[in-house]
PDB file of N, CA and C in Angstrom:
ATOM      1  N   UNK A   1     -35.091  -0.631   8.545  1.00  0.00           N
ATOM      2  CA  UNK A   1     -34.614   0.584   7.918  1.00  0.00           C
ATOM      3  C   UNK A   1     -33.251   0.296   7.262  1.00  0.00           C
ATOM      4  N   UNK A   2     -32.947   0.871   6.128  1.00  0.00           N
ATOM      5  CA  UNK A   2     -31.566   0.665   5.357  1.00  0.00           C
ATOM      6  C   UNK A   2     -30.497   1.162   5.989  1.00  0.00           C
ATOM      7  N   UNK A   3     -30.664   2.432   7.149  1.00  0.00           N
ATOM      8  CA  UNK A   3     -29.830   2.922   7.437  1.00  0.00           C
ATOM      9  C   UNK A   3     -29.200   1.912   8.773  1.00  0.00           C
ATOM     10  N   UNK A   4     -29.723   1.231   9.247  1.00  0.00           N
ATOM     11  CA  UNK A   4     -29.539   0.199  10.291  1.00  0.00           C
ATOM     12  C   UNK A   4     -28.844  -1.633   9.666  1.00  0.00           C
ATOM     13  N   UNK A   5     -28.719  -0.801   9.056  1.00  0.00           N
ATOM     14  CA  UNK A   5     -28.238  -2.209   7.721  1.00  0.00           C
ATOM     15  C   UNK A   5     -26.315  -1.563   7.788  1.00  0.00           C
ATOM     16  N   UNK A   6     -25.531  -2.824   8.710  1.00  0.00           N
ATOM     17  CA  UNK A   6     -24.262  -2.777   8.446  1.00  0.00           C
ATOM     18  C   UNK A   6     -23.757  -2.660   7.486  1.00  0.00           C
ATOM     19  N   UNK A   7     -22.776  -2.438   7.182  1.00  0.00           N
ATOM     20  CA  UNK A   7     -22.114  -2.025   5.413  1.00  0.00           C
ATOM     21  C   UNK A   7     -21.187  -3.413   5.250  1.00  0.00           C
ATOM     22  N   UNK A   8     -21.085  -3.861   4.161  1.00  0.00           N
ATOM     23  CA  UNK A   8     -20.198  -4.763   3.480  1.00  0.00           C
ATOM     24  C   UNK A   8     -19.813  -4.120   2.355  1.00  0.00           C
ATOM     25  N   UNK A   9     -18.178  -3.720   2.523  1.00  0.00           N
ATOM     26  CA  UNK A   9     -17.864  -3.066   2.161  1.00  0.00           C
ATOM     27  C   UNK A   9     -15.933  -3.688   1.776  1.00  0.00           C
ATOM     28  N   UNK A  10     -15.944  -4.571   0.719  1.00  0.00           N
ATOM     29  CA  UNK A  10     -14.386  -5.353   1.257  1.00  0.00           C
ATOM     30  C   UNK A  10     -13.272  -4.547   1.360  1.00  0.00           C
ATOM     31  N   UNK A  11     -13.253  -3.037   0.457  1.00  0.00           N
ATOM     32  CA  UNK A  11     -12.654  -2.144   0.545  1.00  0.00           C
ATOM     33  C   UNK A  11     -11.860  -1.846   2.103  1.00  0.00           C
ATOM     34  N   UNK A  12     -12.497  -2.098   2.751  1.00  0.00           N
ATOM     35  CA  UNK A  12     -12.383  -1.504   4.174  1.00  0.00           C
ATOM     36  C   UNK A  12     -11.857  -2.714   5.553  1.00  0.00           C
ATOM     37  N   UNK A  13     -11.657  -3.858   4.901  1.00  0.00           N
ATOM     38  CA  UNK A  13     -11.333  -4.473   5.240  1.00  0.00           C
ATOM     39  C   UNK A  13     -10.180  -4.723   4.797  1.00  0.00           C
ATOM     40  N   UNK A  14      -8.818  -5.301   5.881  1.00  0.00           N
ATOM     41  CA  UNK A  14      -7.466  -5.549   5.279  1.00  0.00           C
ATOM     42  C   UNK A  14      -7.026  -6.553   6.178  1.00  0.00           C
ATOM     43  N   UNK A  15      -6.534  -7.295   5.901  1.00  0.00           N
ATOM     44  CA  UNK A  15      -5.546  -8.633   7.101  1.00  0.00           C
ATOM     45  C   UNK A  15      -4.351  -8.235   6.965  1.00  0.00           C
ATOM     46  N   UNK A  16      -3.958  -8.524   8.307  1.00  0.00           N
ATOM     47  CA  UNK A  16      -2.583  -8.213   8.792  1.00  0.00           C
ATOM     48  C   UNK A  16      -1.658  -9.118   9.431  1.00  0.00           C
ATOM     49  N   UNK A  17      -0.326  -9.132   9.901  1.00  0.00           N
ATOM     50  CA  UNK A  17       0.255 -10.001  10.576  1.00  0.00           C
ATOM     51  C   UNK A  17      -0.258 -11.692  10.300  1.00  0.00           C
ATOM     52  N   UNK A  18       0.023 -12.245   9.333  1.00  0.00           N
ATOM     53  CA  UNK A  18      -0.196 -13.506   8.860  1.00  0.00           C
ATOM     54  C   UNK A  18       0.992 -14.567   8.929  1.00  0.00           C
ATOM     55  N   UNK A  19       0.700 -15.194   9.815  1.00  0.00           N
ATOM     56  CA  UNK A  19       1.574 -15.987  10.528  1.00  0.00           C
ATOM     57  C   UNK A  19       1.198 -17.299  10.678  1.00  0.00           C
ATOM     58  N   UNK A  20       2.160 -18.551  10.163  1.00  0.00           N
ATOM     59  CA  UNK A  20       1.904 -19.907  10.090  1.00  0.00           C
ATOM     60  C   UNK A  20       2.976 -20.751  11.349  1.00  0.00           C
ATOM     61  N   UNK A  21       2.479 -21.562  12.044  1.00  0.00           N
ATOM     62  CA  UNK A  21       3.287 -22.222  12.553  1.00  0.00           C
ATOM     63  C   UNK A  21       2.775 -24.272  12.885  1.00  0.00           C
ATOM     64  N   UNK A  22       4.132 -24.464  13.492  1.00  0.00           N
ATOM     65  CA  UNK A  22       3.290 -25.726  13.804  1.00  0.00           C
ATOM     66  C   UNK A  22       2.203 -25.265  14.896  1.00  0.00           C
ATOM     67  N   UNK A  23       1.372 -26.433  14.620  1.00  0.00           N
ATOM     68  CA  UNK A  23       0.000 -26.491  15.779  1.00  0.00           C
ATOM     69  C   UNK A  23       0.481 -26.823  17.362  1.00  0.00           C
ATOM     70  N   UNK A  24       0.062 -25.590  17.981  1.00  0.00           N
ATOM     71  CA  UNK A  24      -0.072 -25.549  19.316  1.00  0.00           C
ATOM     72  C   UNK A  24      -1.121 -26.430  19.815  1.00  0.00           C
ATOM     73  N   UNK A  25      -2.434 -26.418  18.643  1.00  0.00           N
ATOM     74  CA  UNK A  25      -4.021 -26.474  19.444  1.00  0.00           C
ATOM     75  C   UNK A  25      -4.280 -28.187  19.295  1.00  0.00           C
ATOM     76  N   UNK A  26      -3.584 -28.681  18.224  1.00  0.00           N
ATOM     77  CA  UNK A  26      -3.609 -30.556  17.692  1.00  0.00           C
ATOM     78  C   UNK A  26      -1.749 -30.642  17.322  1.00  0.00           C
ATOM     79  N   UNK A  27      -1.427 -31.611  18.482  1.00  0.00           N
ATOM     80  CA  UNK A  27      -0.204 -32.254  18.420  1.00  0.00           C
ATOM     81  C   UNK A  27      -0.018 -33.108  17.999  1.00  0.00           C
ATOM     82  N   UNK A  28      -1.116 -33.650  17.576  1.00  0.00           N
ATOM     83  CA  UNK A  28      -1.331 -35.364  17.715  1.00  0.00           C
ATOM     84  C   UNK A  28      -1.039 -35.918  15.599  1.00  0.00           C
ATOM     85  N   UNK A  29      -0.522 -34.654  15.118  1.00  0.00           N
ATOM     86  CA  UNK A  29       0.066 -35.080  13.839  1.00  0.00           C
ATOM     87  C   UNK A  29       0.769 -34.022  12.739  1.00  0.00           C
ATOM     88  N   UNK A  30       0.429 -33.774  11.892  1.00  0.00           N
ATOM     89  CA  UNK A  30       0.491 -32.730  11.014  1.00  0.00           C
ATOM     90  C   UNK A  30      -0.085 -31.929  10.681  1.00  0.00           C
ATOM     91  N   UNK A  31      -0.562 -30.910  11.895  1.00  0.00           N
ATOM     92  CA  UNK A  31      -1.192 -30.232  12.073  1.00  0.00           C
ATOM     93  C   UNK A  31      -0.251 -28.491  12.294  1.00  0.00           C
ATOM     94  N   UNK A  32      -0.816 -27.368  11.073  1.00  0.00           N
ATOM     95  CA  UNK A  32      -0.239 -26.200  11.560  1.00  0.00           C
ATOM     96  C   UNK A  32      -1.136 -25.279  11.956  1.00  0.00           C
ATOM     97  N   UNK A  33      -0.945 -24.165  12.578  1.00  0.00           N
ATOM     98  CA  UNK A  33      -1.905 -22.983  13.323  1.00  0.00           C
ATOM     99  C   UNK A  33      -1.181 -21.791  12.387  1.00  0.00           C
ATOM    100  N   UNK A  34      -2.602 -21.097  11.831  1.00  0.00           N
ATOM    101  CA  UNK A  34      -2.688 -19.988  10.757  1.00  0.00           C
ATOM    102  C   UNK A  34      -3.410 -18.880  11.478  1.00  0.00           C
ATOM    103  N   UNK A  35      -2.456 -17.893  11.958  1.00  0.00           N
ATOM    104  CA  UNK A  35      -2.965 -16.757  12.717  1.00  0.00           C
ATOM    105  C   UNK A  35      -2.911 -15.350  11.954  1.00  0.00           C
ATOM    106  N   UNK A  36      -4.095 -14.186  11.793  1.00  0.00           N
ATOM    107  CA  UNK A  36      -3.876 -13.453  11.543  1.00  0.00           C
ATOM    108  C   UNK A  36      -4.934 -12.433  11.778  1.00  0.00           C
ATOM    109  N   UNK A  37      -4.911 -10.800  11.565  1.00  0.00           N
ATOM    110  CA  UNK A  37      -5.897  -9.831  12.479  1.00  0.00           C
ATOM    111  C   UNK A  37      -6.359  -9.080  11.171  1.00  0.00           C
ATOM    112  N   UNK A  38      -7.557  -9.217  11.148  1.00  0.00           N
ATOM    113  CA  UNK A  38      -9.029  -8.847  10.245  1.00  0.00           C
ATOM    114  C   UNK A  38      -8.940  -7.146  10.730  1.00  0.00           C
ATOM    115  N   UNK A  39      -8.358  -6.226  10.339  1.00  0.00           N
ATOM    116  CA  UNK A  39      -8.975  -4.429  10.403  1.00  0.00           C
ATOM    117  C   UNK A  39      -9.925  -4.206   9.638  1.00  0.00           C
ATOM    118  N   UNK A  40     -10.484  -3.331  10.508  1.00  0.00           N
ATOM    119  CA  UNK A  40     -11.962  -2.829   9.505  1.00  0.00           C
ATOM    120  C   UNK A  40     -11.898  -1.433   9.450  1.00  0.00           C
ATOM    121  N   UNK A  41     -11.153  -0.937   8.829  1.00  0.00           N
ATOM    122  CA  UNK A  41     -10.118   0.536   8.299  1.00  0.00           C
ATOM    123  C   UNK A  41     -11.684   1.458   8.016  1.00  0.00           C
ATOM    124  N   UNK A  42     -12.389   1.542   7.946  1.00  0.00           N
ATOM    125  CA  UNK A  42     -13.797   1.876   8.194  1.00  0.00           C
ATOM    126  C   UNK A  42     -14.171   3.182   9.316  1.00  0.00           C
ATOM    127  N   UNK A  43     -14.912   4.076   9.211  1.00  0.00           N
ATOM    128  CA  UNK A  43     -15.640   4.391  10.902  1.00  0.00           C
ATOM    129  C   UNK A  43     -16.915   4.162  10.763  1.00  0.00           C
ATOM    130  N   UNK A  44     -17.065   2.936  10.186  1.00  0.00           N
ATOM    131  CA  UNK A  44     -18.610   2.348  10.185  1.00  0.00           C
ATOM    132  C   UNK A  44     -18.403   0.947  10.533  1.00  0.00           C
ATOM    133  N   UNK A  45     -19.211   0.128  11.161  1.00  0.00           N
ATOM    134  CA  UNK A  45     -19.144  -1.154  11.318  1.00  0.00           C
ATOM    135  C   UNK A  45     -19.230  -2.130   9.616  1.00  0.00           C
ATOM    136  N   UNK A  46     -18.517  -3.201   9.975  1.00  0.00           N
ATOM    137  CA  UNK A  46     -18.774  -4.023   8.625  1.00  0.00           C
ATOM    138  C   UNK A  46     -19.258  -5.369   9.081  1.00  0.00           C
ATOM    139  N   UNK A  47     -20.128  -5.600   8.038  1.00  0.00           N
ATOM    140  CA  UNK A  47     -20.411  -7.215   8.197  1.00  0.00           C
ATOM    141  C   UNK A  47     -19.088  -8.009   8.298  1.00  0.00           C
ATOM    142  N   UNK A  48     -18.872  -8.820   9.132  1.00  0.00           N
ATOM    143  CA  UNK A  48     -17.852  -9.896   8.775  1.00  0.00           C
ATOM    144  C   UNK A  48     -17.998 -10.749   7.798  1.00  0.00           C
ATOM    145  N   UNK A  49     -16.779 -10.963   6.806  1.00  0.00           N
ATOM    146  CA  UNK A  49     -16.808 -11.598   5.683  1.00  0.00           C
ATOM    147  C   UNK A  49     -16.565 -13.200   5.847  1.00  0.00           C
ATOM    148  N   UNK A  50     -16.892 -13.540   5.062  1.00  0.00           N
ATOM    149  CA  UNK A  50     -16.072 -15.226   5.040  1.00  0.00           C
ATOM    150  C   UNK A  50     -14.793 -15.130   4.068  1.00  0.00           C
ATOM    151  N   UNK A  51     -13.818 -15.840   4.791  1.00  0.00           N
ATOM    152  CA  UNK A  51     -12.675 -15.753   4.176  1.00  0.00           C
ATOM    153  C   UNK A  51     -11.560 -16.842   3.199  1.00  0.00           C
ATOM    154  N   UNK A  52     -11.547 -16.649   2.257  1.00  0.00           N
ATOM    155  CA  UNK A  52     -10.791 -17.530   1.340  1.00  0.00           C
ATOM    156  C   UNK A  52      -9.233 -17.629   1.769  1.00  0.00           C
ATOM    157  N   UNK A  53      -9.300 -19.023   2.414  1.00  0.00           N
ATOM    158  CA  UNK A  53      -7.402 -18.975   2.944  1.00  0.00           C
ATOM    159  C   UNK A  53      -7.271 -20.202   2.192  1.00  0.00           C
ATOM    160  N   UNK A  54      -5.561 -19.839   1.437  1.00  0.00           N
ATOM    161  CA  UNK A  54      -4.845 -20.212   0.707  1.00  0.00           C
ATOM    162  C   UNK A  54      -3.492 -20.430   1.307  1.00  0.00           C
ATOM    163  N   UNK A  55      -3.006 -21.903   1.254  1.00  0.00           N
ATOM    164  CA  UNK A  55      -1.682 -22.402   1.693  1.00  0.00           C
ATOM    165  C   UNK A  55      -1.068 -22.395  -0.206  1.00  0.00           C
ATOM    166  N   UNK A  56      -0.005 -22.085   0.078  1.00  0.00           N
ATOM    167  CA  UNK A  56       1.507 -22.599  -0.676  1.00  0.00           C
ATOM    168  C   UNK A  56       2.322 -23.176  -0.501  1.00  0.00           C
ATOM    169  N   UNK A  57       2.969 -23.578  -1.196  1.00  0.00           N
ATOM    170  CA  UNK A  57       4.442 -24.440  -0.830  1.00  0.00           C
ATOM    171  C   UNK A  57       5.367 -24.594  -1.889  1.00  0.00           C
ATOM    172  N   UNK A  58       6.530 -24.439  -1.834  1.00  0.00           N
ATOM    173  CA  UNK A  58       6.927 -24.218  -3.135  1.00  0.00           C
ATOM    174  C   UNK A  58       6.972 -23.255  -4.423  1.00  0.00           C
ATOM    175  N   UNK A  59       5.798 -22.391  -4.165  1.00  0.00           N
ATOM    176  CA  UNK A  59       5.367 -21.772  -5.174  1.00  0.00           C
ATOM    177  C   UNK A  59       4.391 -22.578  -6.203  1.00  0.00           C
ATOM    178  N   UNK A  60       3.471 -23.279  -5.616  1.00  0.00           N
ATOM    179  CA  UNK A  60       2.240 -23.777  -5.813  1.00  0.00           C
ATOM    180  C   UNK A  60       1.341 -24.247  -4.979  1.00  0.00           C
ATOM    181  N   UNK A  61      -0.107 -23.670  -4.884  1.00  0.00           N
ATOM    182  CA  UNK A  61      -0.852 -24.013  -3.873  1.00  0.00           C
ATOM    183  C   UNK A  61      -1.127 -25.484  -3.377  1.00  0.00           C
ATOM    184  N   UNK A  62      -1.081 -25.754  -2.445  1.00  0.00           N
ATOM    185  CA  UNK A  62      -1.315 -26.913  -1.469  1.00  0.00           C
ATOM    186  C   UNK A  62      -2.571 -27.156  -1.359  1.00  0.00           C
ATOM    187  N   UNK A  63      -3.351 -26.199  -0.722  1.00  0.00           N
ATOM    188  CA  UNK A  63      -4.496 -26.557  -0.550  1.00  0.00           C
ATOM    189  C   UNK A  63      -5.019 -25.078  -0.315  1.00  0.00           C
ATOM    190  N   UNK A  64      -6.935 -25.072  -0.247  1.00  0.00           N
ATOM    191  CA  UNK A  64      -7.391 -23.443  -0.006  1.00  0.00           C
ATOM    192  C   UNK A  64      -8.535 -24.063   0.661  1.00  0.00           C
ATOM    193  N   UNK A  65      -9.638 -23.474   1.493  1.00  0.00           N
ATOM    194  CA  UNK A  65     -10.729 -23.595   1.981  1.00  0.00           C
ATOM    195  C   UNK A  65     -11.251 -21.819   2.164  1.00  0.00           C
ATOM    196  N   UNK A  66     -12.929 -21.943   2.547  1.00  0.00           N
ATOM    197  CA  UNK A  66     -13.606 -21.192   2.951  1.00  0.00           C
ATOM    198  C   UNK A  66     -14.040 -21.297   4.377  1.00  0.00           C
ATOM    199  N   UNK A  67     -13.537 -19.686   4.574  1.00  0.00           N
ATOM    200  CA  UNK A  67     -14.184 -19.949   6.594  1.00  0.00           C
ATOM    201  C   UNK A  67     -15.001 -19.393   6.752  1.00  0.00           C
ATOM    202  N   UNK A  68     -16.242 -19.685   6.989  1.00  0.00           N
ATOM    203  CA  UNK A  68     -17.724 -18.477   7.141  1.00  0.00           C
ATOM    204  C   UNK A  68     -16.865 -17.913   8.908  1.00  0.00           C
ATOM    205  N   UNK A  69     -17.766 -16.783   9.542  1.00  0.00           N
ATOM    206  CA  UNK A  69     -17.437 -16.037  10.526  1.00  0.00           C
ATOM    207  C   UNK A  69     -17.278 -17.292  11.880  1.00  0.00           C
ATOM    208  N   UNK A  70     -18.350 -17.960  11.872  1.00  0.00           N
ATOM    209  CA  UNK A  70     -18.606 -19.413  12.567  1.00  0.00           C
ATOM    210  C   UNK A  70     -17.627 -20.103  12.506  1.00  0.00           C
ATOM    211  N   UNK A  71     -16.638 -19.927  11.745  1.00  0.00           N
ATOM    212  CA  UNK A  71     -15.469 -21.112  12.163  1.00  0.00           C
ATOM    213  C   UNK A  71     -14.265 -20.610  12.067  1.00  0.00           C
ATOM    214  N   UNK A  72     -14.064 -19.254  12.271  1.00  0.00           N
ATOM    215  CA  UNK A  72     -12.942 -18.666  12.426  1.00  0.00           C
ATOM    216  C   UNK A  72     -13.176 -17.364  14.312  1.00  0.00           C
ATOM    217  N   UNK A  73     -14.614 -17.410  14.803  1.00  0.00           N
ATOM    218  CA  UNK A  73     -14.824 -16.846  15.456  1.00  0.00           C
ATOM    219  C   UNK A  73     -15.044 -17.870  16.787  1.00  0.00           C
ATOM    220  N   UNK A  74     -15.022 -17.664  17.970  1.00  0.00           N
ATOM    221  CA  UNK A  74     -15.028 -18.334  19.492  1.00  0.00           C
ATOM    222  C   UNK A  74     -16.669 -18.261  19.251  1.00  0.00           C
ATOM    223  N   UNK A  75     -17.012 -16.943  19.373  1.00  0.00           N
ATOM    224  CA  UNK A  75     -18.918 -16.675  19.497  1.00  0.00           C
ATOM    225  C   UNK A  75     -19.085 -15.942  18.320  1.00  0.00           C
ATOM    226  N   UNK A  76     -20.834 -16.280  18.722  1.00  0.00           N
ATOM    227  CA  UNK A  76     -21.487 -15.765  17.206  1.00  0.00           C
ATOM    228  C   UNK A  76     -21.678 -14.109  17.289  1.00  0.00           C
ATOM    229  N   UNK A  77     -20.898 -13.774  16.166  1.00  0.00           N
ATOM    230  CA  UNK A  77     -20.839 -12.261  15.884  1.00  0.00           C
ATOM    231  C   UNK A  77     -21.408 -12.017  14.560  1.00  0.00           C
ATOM    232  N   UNK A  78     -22.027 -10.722  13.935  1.00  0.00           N
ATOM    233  CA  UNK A  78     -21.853 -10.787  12.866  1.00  0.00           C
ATOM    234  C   UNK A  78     -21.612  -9.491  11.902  1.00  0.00           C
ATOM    235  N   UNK A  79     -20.822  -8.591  12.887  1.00  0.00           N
ATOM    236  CA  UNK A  79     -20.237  -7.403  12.508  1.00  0.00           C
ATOM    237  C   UNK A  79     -18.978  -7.424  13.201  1.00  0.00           C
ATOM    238  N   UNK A  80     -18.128  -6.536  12.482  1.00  0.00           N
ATOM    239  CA  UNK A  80     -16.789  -6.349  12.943  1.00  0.00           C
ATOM    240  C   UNK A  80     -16.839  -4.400  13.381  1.00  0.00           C
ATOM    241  N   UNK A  81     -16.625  -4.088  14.353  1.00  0.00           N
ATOM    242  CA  UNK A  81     -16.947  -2.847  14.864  1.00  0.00           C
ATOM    243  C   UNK A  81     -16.443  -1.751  13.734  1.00  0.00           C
ATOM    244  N   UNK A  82     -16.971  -0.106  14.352  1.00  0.00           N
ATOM    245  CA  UNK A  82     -15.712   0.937  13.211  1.00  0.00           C
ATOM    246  C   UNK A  82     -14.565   0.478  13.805  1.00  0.00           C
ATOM    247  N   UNK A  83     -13.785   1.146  13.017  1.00  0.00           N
ATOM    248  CA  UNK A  83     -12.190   0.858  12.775  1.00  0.00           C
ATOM    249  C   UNK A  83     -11.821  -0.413  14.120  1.00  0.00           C
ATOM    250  N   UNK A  84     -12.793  -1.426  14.274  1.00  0.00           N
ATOM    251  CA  UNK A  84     -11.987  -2.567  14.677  1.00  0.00           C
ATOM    252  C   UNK A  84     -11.354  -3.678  14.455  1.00  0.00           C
ATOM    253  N   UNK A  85     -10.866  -4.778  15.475  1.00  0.00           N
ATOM    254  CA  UNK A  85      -9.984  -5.656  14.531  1.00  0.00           C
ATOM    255  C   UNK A  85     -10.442  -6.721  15.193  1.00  0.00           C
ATOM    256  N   UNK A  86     -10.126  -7.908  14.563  1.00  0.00           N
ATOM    257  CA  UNK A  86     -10.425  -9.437  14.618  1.00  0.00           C
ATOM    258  C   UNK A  86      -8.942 -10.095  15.073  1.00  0.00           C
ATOM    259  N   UNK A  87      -8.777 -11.235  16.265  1.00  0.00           N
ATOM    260  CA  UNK A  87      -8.137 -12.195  15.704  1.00  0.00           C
ATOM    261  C   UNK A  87      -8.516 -13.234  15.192  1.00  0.00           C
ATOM    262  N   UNK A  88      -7.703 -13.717  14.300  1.00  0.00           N
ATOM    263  CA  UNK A  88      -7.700 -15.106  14.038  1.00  0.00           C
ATOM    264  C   UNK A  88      -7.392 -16.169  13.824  1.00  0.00           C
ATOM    265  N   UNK A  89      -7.285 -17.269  13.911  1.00  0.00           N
ATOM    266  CA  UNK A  89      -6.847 -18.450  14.323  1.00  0.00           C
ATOM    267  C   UNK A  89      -7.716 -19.858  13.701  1.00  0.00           C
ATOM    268  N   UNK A  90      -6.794 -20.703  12.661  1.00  0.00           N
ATOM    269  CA  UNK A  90      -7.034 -21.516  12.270  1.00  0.00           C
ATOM    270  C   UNK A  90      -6.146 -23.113  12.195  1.00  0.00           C
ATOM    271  N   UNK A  91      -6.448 -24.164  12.879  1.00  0.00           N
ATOM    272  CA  UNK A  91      -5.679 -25.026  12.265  1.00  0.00           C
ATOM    273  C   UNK A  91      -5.957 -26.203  11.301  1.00  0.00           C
ATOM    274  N   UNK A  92      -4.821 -26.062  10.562  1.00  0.00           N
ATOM    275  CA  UNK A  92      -5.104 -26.998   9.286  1.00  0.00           C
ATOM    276  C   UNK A  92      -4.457 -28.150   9.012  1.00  0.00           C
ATOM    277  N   UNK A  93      -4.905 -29.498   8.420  1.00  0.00           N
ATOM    278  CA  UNK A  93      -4.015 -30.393   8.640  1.00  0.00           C
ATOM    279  C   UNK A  93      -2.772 -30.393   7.667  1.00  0.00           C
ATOM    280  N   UNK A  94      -2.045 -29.787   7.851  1.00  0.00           N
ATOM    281  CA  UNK A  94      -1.150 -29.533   6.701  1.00  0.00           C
ATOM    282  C   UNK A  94       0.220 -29.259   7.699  1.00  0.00           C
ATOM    283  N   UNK A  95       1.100 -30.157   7.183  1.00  0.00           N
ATOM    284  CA  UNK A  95       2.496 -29.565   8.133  1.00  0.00           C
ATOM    285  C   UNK A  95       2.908 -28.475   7.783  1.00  0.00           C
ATOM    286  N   UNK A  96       3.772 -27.596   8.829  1.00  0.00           N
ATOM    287  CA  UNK A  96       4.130 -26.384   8.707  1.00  0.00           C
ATOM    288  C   UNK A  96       5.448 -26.175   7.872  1.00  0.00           C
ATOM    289  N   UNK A  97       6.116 -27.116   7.742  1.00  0.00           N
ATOM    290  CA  UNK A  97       7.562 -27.305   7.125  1.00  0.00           C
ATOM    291  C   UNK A  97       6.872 -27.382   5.629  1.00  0.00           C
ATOM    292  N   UNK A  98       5.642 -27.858   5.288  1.00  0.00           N
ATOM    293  CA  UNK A  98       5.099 -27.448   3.832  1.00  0.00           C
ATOM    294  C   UNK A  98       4.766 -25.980   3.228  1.00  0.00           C
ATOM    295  N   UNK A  99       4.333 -25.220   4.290  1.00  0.00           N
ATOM    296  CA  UNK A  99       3.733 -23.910   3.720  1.00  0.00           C
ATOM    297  C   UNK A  99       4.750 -22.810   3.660  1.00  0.00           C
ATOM    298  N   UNK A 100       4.539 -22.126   2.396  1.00  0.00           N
ATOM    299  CA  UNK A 100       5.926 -21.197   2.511  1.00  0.00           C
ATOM    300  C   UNK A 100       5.027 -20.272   2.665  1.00  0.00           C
ATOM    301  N   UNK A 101       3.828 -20.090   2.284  1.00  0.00           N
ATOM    302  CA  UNK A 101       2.789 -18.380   2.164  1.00  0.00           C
ATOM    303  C   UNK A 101       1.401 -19.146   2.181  1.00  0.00           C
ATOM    304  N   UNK A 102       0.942 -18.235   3.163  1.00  0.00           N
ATOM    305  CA  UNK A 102      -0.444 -17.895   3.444  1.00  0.00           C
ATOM    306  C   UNK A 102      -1.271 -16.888   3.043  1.00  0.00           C
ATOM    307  N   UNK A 103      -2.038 -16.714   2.119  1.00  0.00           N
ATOM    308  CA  UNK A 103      -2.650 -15.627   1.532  1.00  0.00           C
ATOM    309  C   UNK A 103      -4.653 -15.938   2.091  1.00  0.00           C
ATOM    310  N   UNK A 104      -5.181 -14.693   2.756  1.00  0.00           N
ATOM    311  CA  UNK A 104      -6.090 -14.707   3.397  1.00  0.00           C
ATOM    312  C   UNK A 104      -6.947 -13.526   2.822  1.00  0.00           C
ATOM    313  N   UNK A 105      -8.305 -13.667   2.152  1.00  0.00           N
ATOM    314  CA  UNK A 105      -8.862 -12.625   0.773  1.00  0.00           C
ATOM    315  C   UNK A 105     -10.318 -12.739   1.302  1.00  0.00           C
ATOM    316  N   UNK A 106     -10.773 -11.456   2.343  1.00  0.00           N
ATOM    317  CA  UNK A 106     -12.325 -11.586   2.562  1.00  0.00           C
ATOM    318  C   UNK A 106     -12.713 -11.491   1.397  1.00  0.00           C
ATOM    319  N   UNK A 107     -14.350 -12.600   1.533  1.00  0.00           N
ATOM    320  CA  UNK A 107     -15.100 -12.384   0.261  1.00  0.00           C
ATOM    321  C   UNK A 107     -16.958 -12.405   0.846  1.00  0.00           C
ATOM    322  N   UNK A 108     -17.733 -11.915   0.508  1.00  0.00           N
ATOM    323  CA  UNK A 108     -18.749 -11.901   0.517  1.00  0.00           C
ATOM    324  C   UNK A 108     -19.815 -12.936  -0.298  1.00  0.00           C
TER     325      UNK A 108
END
């Protein structure tokens, strides 16, 4: 039935608190940890998106990747509740003394 069909909806989705540091999770080089919380501003559940994260430095990008839900999530989910929230947590091999901004853009 359509009505049993979660909404994807990017509108309703917003990231918050985006925060870079050195890596807690890999010490073992140049490694930083990219934390931040997925709202789903919604009172309907949303599909979880995959997300386009973007490092800077300088005022030119460093590097960007795609995170499907699977590699930004512990277990397999594949909705984000009404009005609930996500953390999240990524590390990248990129030193932290490089990144000045982290920009994080669900996309479907």
């Amino acid at each position: 039935c359509i009505r049993d069909r979660p909404n994807a909806d990017l509108n309703q989705l917003a990231l918050a608190d985006i925060t870079h540091r050195a890596s807690q999770i890999n010490t073992s080089g140049p490694f930083s940890d990219i934390q931040a919380t997925l709202n789903n501003q919604s009172t309907q559940a949303q599909l979880l998106p995959n997300l386009k994260v973007s490092l800077y430095g300088s005022d030119k990008l460093i590097g960007a990747f795609i995170a499907a839900p699977d590699d930004y999530l512990l277990s397999p989910q594949k909705q984000l509740t009404a009005q609930g929230q996500k953390q999240l947590w990524f590390t990248v091999p990129v030193e932290n003394r490089q990144i000045s901004t982290v920009t994080i853009e669900p996309i479907y």
